[in-house]
C-alpha atoms as a PDB file:
ATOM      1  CA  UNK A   1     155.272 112.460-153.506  1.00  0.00           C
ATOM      2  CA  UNK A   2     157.901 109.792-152.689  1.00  0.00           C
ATOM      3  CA  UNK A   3     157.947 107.685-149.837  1.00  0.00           C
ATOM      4  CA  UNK A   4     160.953 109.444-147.431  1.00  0.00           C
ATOM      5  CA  UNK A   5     163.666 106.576-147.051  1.00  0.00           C
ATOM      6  CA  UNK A   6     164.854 105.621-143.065  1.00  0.00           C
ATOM      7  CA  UNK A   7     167.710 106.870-144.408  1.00  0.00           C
ATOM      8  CA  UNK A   8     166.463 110.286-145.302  1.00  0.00           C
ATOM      9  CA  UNK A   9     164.681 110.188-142.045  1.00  0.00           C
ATOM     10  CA  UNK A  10     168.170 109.716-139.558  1.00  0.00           C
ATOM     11  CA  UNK A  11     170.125 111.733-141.325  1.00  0.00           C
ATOM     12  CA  UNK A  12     167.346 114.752-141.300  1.00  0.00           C
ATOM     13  CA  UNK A  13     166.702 114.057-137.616  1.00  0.00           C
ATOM     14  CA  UNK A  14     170.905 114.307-137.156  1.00  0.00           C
ATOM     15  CA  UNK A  15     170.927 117.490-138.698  1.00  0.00           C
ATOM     16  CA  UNK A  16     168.323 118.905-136.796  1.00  0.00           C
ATOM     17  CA  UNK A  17     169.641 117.542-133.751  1.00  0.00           C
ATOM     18  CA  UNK A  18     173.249 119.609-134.028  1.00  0.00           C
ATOM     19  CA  UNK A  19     171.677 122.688-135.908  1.00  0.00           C
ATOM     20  CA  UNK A  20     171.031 124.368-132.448  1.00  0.00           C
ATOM     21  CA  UNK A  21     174.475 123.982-131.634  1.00  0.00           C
ATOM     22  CA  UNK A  22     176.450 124.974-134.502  1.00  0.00           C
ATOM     23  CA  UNK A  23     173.883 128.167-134.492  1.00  0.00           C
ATOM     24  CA  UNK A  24     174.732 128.756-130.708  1.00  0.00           C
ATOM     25  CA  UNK A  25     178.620 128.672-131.870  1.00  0.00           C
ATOM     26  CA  UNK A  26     178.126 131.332-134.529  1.00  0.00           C
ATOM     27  CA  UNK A  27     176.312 133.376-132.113  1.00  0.00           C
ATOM     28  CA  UNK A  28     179.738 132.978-129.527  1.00  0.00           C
ATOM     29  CA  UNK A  29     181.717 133.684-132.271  1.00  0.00           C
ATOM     30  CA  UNK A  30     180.345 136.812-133.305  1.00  0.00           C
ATOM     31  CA  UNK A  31     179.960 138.192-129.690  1.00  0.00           C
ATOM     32  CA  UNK A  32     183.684 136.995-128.755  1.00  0.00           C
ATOM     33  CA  UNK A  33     185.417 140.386-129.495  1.00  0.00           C
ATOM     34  CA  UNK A  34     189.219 140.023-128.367  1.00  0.00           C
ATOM     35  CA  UNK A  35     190.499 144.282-126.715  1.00  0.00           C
ATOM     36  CA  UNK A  36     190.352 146.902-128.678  1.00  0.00           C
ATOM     37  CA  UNK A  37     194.120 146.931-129.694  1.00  0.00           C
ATOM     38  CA  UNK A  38     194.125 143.165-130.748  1.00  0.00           C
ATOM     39  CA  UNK A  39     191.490 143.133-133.534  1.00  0.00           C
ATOM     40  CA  UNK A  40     189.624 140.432-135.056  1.00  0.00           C
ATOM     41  CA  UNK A  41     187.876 137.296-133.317  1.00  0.00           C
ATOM     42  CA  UNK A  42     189.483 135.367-130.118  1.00  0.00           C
ATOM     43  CA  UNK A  43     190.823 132.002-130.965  1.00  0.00           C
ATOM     44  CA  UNK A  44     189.970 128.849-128.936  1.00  0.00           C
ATOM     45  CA  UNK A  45     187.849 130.908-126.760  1.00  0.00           C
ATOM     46  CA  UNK A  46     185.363 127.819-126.257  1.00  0.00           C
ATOM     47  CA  UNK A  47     187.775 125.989-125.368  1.00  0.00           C
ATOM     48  CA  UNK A  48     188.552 127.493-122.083  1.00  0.00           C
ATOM     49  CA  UNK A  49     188.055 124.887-119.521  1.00  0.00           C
ATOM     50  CA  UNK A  50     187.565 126.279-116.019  1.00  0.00           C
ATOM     51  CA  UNK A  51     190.059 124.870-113.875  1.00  0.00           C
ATOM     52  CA  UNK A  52     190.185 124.232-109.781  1.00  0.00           C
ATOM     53  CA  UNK A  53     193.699 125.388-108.410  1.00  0.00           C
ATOM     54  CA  UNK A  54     192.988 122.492-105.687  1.00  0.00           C
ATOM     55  CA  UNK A  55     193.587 119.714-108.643  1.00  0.00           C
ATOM     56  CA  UNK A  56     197.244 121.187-109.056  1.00  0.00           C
ATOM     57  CA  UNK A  57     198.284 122.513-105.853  1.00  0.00           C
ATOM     58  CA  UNK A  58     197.786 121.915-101.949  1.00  0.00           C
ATOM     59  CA  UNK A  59     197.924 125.668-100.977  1.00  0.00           C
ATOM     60  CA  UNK A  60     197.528 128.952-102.904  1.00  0.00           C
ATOM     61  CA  UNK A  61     200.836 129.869-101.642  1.00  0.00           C
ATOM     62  CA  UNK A  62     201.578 133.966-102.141  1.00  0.00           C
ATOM     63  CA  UNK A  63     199.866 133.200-105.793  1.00  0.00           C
ATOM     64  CA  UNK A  64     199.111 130.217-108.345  1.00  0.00           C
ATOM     65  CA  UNK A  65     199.000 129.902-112.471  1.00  0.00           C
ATOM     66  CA  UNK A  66     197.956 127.230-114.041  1.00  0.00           C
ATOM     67  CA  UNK A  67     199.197 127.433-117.996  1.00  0.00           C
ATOM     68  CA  UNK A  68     196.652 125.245-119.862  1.00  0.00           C
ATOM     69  CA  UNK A  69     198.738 124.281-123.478  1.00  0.00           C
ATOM     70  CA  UNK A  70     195.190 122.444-124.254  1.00  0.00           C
ATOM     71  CA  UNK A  71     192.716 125.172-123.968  1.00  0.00           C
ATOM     72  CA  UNK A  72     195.503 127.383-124.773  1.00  0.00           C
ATOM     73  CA  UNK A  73     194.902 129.869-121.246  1.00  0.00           C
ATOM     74  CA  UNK A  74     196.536 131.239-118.434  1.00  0.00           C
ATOM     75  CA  UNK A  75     194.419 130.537-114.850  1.00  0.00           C
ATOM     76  CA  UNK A  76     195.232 133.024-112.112  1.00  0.00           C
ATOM     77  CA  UNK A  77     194.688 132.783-108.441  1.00  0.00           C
ATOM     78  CA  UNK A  78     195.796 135.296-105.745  1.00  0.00           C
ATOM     79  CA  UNK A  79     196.642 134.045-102.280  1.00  0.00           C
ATOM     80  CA  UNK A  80     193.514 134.370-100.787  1.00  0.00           C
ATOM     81  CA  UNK A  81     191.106 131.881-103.696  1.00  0.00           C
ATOM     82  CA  UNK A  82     188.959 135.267-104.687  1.00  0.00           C
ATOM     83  CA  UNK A  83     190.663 136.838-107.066  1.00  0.00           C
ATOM     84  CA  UNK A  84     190.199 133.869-110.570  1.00  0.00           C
ATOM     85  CA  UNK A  85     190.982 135.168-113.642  1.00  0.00           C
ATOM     86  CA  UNK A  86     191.453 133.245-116.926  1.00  0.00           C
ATOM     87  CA  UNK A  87     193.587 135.024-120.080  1.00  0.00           C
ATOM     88  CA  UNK A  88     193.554 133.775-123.249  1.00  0.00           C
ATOM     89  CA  UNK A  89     197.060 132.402-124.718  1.00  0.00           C
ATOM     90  CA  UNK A  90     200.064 131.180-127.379  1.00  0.00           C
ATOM     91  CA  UNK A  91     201.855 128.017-126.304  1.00  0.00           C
ATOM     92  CA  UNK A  92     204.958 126.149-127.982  1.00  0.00           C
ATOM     93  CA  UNK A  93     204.636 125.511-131.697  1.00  0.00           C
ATOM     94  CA  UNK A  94     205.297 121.629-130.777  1.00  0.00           C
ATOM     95  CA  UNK A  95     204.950 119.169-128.402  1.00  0.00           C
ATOM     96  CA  UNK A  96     208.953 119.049-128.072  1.00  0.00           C
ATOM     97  CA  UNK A  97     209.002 122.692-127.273  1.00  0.00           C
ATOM     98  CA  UNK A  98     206.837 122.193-124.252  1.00  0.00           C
ATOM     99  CA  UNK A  99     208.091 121.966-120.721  1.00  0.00           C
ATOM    100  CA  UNK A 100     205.290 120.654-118.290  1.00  0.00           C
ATOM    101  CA  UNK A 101     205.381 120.355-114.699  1.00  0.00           C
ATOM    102  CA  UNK A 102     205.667 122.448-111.478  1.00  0.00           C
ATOM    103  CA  UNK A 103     207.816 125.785-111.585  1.00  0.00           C
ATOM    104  CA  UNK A 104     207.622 129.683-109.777  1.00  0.00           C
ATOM    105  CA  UNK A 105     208.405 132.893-111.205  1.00  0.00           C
ATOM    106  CA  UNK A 106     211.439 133.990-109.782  1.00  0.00           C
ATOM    107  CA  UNK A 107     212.032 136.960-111.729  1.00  0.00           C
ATOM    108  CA  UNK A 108     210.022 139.592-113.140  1.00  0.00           C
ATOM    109  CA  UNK A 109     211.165 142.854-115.823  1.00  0.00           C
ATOM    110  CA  UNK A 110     209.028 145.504-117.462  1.00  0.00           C
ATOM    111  CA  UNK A 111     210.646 146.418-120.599  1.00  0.00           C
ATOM    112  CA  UNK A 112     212.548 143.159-121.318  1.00  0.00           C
ATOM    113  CA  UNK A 113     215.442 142.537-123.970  1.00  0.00           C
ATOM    114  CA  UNK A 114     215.379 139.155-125.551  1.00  0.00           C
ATOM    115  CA  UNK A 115     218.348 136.580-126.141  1.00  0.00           C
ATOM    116  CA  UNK A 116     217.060 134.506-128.596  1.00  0.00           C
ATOM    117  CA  UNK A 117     218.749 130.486-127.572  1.00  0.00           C
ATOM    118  CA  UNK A 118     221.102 128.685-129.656  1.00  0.00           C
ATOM    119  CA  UNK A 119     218.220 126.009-130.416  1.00  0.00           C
ATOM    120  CA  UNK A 120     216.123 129.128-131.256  1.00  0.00           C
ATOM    121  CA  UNK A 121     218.781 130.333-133.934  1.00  0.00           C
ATOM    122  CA  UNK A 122     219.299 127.259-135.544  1.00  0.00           C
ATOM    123  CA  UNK A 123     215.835 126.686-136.287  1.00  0.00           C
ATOM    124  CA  UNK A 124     215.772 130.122-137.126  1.00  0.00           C
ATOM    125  CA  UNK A 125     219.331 131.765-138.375  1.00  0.00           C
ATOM    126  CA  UNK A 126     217.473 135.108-139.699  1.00  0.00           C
ATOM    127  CA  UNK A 127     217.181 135.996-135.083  1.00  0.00           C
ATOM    128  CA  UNK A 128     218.984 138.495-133.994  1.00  0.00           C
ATOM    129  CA  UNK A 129     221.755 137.667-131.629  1.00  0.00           C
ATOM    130  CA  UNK A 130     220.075 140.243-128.756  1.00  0.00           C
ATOM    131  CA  UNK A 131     216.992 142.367-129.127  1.00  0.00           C
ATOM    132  CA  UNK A 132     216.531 145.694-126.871  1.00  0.00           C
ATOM    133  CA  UNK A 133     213.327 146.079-125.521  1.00  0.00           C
ATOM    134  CA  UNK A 134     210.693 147.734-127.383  1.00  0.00           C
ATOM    135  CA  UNK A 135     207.947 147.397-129.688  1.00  0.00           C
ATOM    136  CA  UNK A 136     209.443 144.708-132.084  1.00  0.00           C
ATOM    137  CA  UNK A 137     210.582 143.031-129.175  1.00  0.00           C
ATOM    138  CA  UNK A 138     208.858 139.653-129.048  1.00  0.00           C
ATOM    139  CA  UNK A 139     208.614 139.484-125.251  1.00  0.00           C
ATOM    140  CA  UNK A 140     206.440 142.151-125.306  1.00  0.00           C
ATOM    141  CA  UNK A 141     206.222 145.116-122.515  1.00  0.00           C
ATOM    142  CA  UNK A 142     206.568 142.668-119.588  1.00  0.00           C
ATOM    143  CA  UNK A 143     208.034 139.445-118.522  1.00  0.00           C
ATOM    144  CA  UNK A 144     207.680 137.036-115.622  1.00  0.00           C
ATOM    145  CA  UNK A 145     210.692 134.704-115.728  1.00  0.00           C
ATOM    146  CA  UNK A 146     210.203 130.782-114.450  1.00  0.00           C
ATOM    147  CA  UNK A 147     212.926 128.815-112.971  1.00  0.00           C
ATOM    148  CA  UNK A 148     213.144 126.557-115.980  1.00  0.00           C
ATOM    149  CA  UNK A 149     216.400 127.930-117.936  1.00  0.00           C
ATOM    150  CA  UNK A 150     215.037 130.309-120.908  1.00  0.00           C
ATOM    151  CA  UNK A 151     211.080 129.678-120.017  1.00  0.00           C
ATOM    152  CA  UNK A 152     208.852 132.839-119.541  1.00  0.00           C
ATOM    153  CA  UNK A 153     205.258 133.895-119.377  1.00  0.00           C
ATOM    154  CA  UNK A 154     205.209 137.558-121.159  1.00  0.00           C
ATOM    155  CA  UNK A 155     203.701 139.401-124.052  1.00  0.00           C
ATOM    156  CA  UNK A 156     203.511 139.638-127.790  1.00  0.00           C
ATOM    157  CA  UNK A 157     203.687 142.365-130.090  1.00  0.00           C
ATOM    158  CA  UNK A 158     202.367 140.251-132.645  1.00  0.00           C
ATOM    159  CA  UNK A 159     198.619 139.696-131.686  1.00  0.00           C
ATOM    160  CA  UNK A 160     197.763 136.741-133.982  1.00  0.00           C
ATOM    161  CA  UNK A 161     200.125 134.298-131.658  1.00  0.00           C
ATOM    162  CA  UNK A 162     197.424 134.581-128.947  1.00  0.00           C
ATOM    163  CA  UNK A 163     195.236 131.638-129.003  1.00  0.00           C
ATOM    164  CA  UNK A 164     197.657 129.314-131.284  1.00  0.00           C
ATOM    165  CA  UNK A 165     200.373 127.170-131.091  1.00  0.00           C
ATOM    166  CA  UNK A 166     203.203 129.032-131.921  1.00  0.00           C
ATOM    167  CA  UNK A 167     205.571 130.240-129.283  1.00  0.00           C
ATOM    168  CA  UNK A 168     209.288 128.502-129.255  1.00  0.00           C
ATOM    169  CA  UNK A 169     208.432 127.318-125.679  1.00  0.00           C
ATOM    170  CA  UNK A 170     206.852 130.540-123.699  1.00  0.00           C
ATOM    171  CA  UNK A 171     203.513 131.131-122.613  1.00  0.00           C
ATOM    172  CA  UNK A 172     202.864 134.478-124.236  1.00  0.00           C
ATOM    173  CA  UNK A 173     199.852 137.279-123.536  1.00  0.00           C
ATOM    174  CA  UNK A 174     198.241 140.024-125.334  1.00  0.00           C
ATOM    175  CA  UNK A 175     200.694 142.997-123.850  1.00  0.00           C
ATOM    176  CA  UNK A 176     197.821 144.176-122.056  1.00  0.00           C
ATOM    177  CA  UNK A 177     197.113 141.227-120.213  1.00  0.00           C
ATOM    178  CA  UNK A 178     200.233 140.300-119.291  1.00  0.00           C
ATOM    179  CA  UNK A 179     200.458 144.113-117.446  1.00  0.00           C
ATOM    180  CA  UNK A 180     197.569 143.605-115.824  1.00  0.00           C
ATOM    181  CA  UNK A 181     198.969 139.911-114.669  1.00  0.00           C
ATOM    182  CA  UNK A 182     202.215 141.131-114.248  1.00  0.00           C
ATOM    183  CA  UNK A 183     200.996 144.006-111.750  1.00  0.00           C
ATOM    184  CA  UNK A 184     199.001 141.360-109.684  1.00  0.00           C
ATOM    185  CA  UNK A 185     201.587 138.230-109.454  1.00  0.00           C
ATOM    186  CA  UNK A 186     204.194 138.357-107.056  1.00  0.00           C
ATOM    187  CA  UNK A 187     207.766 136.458-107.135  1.00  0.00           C
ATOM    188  CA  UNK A 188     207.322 133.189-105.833  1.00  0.00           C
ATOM    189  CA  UNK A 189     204.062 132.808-107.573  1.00  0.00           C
ATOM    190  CA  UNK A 190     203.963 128.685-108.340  1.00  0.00           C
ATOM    191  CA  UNK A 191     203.480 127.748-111.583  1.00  0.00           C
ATOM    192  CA  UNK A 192     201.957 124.578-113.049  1.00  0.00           C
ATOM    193  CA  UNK A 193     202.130 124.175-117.029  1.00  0.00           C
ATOM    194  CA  UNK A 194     199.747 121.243-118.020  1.00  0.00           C
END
């Protein structure tokens, strides 16, 4: 029998010492079912990083969201501080594409049509023009419209978005999180993308 090395010896002890970890991971993984209608395994999930509306804002006003691009998820807070929820995301494709700062929904529309923007079409020429609302529409069965020119919050029809960087500047939802959302966030909510 040879002699074990100090190298052998850290680099055994190293593995041992993140085993547990990368074990617990799998385990998340596997458990980390995304609904029903989404299929497949939530993205970033791990990442979510609870968040304290009283770091962004100095009231709750009528309602708060805080848009996390990092963690890539929506934080929800009604008026009163009891009702936290936490929904799992897509944010801009780039860093170019993302607006940050302080905002409010000031419109909301079940059902919405989509304009794709002239900066939209030129990256992409194959857009429509205008898209009724429907279940190719990318904006999904519900959006909440911020007071930055051509930003939203709404759904997707196309489930693999959530959880990745690749919106053209929206914060987008599974479509049935962003009815449930939709149903509990008034006009006037304030908005903080960070």
């Amino acid at each position: 029998m040879t002699k074990p090395t100090r190298r052998t010896l850290i680099l055994t002890g190293g593995a041992a010492l993140f085993a547990p970890t990368v074990l617990r991971a799998q385990d998340f993984e596997a458990d980390a079912q995304i609904p029903a209608t989404g299929g497949g395994v939530r993205r970033n999930a791990s990442s979510f990083r609870s968040q304290n509306w009283r770091d962004h804002f100095s009231t709750l006003g009528v309602a708060t969201i805080v848009a996390d691009t990092k963690s890539r998820a929506l934080h929800f807070w009604d008026a009163t501080g009891t009702d936290y929820r936490v929904f799992a995301t897509s944010v801009p494709k780039t860093d170019e594409l993302t607006r940050r700062g302080y905002t409010k929904i000031v419109r909301k529309r079940e059902g919405p049509t989509w304009t794709p923007t002239a900066n939209m079409r030129a990256r992409d020429p194959s857009l429509p023009a205008f898209m009724e609302a429907g279940p190719d529409n990318p904006l999904g069965t519900h959006a909440m419209y911020l007071d930055w020119p051509a930003y939203l919050i709404h759904g997707t029809h196309d489930t693999r978005k959530i959880g990745r960087r690749s919106s053209s500047g929206c914060i987008g939802l599974y479509n049935e999180q962003i009815a449930e959302l939709f149903s509990i966030t008034p006009v006037g909510t304030q908005v903080r993308l960070v």
